[in-house]
C-alpha atoms as a PDB file:
ATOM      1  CA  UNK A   1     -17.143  -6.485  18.377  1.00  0.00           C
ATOM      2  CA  UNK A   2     -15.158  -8.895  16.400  1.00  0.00           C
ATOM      3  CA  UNK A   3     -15.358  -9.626  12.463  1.00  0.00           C
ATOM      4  CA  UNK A   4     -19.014 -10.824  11.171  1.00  0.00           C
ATOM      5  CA  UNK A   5     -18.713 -14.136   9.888  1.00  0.00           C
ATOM      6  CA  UNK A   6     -21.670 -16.009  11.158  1.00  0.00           C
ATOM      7  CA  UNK A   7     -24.007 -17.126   8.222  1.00  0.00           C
ATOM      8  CA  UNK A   8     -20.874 -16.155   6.011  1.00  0.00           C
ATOM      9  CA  UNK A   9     -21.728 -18.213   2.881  1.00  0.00           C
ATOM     10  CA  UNK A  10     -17.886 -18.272   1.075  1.00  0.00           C
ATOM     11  CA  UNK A  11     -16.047 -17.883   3.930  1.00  0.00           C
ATOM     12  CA  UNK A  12     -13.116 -19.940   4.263  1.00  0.00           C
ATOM     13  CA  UNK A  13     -12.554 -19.508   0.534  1.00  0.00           C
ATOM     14  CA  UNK A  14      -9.552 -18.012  -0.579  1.00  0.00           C
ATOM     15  CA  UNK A  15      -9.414 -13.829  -1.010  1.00  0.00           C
ATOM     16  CA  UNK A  16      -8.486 -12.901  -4.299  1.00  0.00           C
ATOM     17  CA  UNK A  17      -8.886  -9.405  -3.827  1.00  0.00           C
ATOM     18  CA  UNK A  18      -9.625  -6.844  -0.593  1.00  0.00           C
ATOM     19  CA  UNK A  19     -12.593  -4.452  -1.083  1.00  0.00           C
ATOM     20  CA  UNK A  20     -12.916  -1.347   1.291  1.00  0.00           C
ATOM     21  CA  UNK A  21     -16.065   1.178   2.081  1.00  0.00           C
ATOM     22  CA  UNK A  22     -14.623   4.598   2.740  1.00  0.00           C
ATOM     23  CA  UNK A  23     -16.301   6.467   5.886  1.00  0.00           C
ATOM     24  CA  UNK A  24     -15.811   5.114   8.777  1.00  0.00           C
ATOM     25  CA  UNK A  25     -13.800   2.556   7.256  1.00  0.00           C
ATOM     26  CA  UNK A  26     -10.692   4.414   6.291  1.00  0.00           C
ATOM     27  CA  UNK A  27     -11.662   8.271   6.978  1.00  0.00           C
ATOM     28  CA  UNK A  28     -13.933   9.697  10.139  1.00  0.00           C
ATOM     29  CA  UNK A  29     -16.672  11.619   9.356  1.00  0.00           C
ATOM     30  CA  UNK A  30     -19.198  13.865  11.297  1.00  0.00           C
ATOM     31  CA  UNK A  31     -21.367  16.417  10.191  1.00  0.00           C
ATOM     32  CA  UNK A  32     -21.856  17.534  13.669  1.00  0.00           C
ATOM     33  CA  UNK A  33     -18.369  18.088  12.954  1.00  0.00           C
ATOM     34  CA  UNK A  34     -18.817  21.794  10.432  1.00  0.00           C
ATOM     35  CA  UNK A  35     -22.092  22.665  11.802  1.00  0.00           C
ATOM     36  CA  UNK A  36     -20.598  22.855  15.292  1.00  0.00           C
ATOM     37  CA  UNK A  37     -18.151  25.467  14.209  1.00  0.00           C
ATOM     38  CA  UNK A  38     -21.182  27.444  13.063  1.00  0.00           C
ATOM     39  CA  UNK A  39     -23.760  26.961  15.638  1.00  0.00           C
ATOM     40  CA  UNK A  40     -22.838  28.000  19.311  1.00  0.00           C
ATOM     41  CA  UNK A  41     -26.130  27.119  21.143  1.00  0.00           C
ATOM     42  CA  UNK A  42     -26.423  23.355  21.980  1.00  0.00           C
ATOM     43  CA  UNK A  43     -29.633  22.743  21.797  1.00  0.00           C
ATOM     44  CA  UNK A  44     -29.910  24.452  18.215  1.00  0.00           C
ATOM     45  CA  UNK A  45     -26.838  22.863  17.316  1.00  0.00           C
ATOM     46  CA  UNK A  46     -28.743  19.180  17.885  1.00  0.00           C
ATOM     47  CA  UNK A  47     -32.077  20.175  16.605  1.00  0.00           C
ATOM     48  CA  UNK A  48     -30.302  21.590  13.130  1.00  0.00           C
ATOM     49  CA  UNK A  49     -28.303  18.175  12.869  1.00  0.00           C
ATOM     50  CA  UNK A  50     -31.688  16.092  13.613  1.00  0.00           C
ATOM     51  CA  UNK A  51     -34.094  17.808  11.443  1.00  0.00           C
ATOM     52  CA  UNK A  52     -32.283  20.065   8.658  1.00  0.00           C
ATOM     53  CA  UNK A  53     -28.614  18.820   7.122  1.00  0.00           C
ATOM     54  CA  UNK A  54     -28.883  15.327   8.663  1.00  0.00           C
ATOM     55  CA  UNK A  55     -27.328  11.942   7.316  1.00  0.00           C
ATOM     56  CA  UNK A  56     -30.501  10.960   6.037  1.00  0.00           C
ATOM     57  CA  UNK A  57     -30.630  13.745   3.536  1.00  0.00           C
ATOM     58  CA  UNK A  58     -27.290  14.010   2.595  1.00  0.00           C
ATOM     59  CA  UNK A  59     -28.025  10.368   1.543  1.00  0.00           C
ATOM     60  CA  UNK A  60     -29.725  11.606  -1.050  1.00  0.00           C
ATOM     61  CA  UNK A  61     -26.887  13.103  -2.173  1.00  0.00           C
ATOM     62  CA  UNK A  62     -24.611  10.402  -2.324  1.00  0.00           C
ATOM     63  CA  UNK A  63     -27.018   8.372  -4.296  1.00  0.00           C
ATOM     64  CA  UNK A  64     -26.834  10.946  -6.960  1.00  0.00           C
ATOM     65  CA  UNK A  65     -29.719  13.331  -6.743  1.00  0.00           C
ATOM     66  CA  UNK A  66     -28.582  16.711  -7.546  1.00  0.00           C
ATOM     67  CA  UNK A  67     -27.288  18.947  -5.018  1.00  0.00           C
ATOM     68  CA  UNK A  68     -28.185  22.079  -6.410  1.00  0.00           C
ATOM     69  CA  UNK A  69     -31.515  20.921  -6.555  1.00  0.00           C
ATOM     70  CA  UNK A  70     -31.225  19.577  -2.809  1.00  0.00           C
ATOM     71  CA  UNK A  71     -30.459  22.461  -1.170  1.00  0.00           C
ATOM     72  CA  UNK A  72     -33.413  24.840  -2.965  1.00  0.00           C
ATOM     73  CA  UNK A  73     -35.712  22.600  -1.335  1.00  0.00           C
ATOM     74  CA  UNK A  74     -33.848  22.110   2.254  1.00  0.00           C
ATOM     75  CA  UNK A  75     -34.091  26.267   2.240  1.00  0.00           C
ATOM     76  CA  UNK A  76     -37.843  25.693   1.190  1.00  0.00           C
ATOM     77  CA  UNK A  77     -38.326  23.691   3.789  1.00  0.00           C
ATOM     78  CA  UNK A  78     -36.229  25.620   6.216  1.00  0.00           C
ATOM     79  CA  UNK A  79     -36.330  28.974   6.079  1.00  0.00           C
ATOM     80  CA  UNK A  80     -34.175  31.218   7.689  1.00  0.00           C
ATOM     81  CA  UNK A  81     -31.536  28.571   7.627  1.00  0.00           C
ATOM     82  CA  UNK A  82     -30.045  29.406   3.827  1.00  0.00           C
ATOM     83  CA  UNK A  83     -26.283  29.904   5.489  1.00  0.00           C
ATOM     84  CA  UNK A  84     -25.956  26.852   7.292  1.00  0.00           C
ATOM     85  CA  UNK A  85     -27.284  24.747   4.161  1.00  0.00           C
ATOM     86  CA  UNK A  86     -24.871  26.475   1.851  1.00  0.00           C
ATOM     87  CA  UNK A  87     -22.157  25.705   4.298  1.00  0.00           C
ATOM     88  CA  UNK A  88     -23.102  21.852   3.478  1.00  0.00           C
ATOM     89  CA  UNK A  89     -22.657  22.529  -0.086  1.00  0.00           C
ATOM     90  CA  UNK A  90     -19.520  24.241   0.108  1.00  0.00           C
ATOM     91  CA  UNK A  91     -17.298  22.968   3.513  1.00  0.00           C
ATOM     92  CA  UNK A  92     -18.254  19.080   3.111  1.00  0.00           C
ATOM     93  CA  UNK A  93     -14.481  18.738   3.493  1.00  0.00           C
ATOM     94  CA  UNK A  94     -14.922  19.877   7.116  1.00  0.00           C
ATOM     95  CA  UNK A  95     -17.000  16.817   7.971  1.00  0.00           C
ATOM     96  CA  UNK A  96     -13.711  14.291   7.687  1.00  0.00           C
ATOM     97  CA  UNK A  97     -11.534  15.235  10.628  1.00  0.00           C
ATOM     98  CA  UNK A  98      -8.577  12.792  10.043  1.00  0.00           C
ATOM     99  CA  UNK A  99      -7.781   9.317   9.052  1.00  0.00           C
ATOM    100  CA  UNK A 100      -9.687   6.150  11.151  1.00  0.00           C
ATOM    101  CA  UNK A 101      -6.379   5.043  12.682  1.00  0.00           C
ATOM    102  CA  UNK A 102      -4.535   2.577  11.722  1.00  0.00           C
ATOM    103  CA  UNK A 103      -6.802   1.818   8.563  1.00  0.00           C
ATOM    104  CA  UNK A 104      -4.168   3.281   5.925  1.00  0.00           C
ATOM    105  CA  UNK A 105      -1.368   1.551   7.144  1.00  0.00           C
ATOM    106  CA  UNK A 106      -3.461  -1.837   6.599  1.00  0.00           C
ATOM    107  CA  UNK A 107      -3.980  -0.670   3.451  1.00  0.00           C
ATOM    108  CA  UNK A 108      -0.438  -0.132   2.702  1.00  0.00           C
ATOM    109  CA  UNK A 109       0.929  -3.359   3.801  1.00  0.00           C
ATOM    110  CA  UNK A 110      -1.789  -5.021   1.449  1.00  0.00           C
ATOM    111  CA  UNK A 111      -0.633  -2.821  -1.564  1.00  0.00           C
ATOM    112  CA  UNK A 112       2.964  -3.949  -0.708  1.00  0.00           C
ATOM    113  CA  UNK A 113       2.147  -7.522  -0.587  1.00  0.00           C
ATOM    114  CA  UNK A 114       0.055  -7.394  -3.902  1.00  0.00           C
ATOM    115  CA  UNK A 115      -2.932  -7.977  -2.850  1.00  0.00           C
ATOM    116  CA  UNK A 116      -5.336  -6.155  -5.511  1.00  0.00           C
ATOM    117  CA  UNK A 117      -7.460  -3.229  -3.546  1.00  0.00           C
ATOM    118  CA  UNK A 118     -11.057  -2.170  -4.434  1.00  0.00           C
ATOM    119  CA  UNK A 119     -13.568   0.176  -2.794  1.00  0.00           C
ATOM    120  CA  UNK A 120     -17.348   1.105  -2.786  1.00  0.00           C
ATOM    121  CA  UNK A 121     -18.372   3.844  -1.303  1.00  0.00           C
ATOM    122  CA  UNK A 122     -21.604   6.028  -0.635  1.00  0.00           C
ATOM    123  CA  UNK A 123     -20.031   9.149  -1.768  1.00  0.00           C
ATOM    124  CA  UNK A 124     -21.589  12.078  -3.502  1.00  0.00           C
ATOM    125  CA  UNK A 125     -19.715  12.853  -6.757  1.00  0.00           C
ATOM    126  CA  UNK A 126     -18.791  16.316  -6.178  1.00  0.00           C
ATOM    127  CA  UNK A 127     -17.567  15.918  -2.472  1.00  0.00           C
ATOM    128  CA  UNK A 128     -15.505  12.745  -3.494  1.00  0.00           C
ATOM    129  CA  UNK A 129     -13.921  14.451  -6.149  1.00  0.00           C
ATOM    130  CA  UNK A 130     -12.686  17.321  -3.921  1.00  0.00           C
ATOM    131  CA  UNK A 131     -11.945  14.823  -1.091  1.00  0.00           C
ATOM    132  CA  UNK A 132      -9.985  11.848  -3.904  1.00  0.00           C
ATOM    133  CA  UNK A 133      -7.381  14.814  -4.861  1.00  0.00           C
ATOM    134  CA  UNK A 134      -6.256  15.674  -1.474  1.00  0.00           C
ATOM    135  CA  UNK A 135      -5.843  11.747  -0.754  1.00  0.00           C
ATOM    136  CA  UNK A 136      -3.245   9.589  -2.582  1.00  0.00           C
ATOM    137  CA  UNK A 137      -4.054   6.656  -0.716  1.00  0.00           C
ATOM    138  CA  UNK A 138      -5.935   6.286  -3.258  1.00  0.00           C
ATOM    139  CA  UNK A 139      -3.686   5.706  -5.865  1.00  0.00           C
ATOM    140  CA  UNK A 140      -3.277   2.324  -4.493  1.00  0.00           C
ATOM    141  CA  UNK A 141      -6.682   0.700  -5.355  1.00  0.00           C
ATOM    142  CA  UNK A 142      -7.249  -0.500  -8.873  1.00  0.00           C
ATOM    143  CA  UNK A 143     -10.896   0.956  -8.848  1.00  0.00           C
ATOM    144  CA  UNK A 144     -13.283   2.771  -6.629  1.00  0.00           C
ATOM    145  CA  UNK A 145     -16.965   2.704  -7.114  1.00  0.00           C
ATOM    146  CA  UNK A 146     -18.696   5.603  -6.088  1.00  0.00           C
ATOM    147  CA  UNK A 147     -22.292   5.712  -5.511  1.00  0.00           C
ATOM    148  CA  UNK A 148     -22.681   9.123  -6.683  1.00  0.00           C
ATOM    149  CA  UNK A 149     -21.617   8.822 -10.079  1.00  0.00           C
ATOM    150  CA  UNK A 150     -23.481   5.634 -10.219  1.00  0.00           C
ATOM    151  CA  UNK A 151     -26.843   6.498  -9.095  1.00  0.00           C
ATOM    152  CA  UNK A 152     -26.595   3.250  -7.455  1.00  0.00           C
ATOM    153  CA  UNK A 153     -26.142   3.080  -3.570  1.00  0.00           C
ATOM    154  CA  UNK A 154     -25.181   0.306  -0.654  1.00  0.00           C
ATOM    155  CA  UNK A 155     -26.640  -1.629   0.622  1.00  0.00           C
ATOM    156  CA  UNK A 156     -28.678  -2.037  -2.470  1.00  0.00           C
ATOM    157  CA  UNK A 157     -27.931  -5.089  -4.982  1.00  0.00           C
ATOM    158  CA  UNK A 158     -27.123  -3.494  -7.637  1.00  0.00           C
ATOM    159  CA  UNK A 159     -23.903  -1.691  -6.784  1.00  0.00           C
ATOM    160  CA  UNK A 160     -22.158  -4.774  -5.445  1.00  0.00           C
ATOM    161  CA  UNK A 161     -23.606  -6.161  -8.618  1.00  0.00           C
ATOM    162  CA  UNK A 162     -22.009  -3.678 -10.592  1.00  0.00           C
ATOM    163  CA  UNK A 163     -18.405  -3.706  -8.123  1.00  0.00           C
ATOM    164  CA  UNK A 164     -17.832  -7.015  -8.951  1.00  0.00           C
ATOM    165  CA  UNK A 165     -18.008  -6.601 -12.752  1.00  0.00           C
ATOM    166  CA  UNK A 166     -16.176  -3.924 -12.802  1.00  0.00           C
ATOM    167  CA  UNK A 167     -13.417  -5.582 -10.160  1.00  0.00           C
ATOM    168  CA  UNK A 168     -13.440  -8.967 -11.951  1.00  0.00           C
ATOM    169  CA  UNK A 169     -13.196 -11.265  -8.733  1.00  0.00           C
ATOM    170  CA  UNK A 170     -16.637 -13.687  -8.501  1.00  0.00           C
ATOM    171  CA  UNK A 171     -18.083 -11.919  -4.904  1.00  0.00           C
ATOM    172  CA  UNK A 172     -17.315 -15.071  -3.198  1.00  0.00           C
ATOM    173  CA  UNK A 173     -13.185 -14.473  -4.201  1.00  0.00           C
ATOM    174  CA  UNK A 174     -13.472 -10.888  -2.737  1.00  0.00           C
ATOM    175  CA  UNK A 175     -13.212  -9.399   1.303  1.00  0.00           C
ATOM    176  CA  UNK A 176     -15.986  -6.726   1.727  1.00  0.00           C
ATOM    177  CA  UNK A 177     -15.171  -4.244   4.516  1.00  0.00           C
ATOM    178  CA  UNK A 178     -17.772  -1.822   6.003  1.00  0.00           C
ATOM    179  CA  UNK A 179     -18.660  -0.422   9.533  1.00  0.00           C
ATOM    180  CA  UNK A 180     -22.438  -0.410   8.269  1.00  0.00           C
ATOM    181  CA  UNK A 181     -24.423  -3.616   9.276  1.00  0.00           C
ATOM    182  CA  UNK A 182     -26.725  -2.915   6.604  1.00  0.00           C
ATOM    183  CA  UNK A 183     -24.456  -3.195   4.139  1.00  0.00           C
ATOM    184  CA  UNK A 184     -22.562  -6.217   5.451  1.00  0.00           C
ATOM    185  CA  UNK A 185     -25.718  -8.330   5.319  1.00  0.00           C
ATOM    186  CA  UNK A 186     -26.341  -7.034   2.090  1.00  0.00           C
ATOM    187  CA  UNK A 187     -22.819  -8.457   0.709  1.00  0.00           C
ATOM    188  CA  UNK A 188     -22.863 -11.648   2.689  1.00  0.00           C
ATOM    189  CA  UNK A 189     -26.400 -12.374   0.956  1.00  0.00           C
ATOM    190  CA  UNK A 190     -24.788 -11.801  -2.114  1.00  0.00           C
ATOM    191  CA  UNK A 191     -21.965 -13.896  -1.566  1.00  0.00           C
ATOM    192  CA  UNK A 192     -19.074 -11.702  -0.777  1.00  0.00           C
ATOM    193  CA  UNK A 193     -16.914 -12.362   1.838  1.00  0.00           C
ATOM    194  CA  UNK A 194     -17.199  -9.869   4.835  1.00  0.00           C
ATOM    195  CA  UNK A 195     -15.618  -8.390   7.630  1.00  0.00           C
ATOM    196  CA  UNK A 196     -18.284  -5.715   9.586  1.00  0.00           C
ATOM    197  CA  UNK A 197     -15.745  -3.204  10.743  1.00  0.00           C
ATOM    198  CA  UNK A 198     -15.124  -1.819  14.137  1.00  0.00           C
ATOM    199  CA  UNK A 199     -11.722  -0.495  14.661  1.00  0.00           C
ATOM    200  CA  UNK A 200      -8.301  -1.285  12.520  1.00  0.00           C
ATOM    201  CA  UNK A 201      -6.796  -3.892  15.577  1.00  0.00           C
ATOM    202  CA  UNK A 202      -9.888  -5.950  14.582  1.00  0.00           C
ATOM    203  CA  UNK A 203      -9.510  -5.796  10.711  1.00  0.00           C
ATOM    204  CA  UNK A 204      -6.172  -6.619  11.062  1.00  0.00           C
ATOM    205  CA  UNK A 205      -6.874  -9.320  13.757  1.00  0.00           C
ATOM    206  CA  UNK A 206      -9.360 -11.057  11.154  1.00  0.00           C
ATOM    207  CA  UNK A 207      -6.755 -10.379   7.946  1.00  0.00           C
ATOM    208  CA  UNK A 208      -4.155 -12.136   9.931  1.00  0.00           C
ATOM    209  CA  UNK A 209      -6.475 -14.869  10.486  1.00  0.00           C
ATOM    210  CA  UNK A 210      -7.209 -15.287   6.862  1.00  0.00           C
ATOM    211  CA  UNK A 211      -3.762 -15.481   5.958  1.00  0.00           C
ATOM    212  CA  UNK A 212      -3.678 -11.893   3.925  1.00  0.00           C
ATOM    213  CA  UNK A 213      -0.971 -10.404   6.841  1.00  0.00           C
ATOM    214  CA  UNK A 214       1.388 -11.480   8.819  1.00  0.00           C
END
């Protein structure tokens, strides 16, 4: 699927400034991905991963409720499961496999041209703090909003609200990139400029486009 631009309110204008979601954008991440080294059986594997440490609940989590907190209840809930939860709490790391390819090197080329780099991303606090050492990519953006420390989390208002404050581009001046519809339509509705991302030949298909690479 190509870039989302239809209904695109400021597109056309001119980028001042590239902002990038994280997951799926410029790392992969599964959760199927730790529990599967854990869980040999299938069919438990698939029930665990529907009903117990799903994406839903960890969303929780990256909206800032406490994880402490989070997991008490999710053994509550769950009994006989306490392992596997703690294994959440402590091996998050094992959920990103690698780098989406090609993502970092679009990254790079934007850094080198000057093109001022931004993110927002749903990411718990304590996972992205473990995760932003190991990762001096990084180092390249001039500020990363994380939904985590924020309490605030896409595709609500507020945190693109907050992004472009803190970023200093009006929305309209400023490429939002994220593989989540949701949060796409929430940008676009706001006034940011989007691309709804599928794969890095795309993004940089669409950044060519716009003029931002060659």
């Amino acid at each position: 699927m190509s870039a989302v631009h239809v209904n695109d309110p400021a597109q056309g204008a001119a980028v001042e400034a590239v902002v990038f979601d994280v997951g799926r954008v410029l790392v992969e991440w599964d959760m199927r991905l730790l529990f599967a080294k854990l869980i040999r059986e299938p069919e438990r594997l698939d029930w665990f991963c529907a009903n117990v440490v799903t994406e839903e609940w960890h969303f929780q989590h990256d909206a800032g409720r406490d994880l402490a907190e989070m997991v008490a209840e999710r053994k509550a809930e769950y009994p006989g499961h306490d392992a596997l939860i703690d294994a959440y709490a402590t091996r998050f790391l094992e959920t990103i496999p690698g780098n989406v390819p090609g993502s970092h090197e679009i990254v790079r080329e934007l850094a080198s041209g000057g093109m001022p780099l931004f993110a927002i991303t749903n990411f718990a606090s304590p996972f992205w703090r473990e995760y932003r050492a190991s990762e001096p990519l990084f180092d390249l953006f001039g500020d990363i909003v994380v939904s985590g420390d924020e309490k605030l989390a896409k595709p609500g208002a507020r945190i693109f609200d907050l992004a472009a404050r803190r970023f200093g581009h009006a929305p309209g001046a400023m490429l939002f990139i994220d593989d989540n519809a949701a949060n796409i339509a929430a940008a676009r509705d706001l006034g940011w400029q989007v691309h709804h991302f599928q794969n890095a030949a795309a993004l940089r298909a669409d950044l060519g486009a716009r003029g931002l690479l060659a």
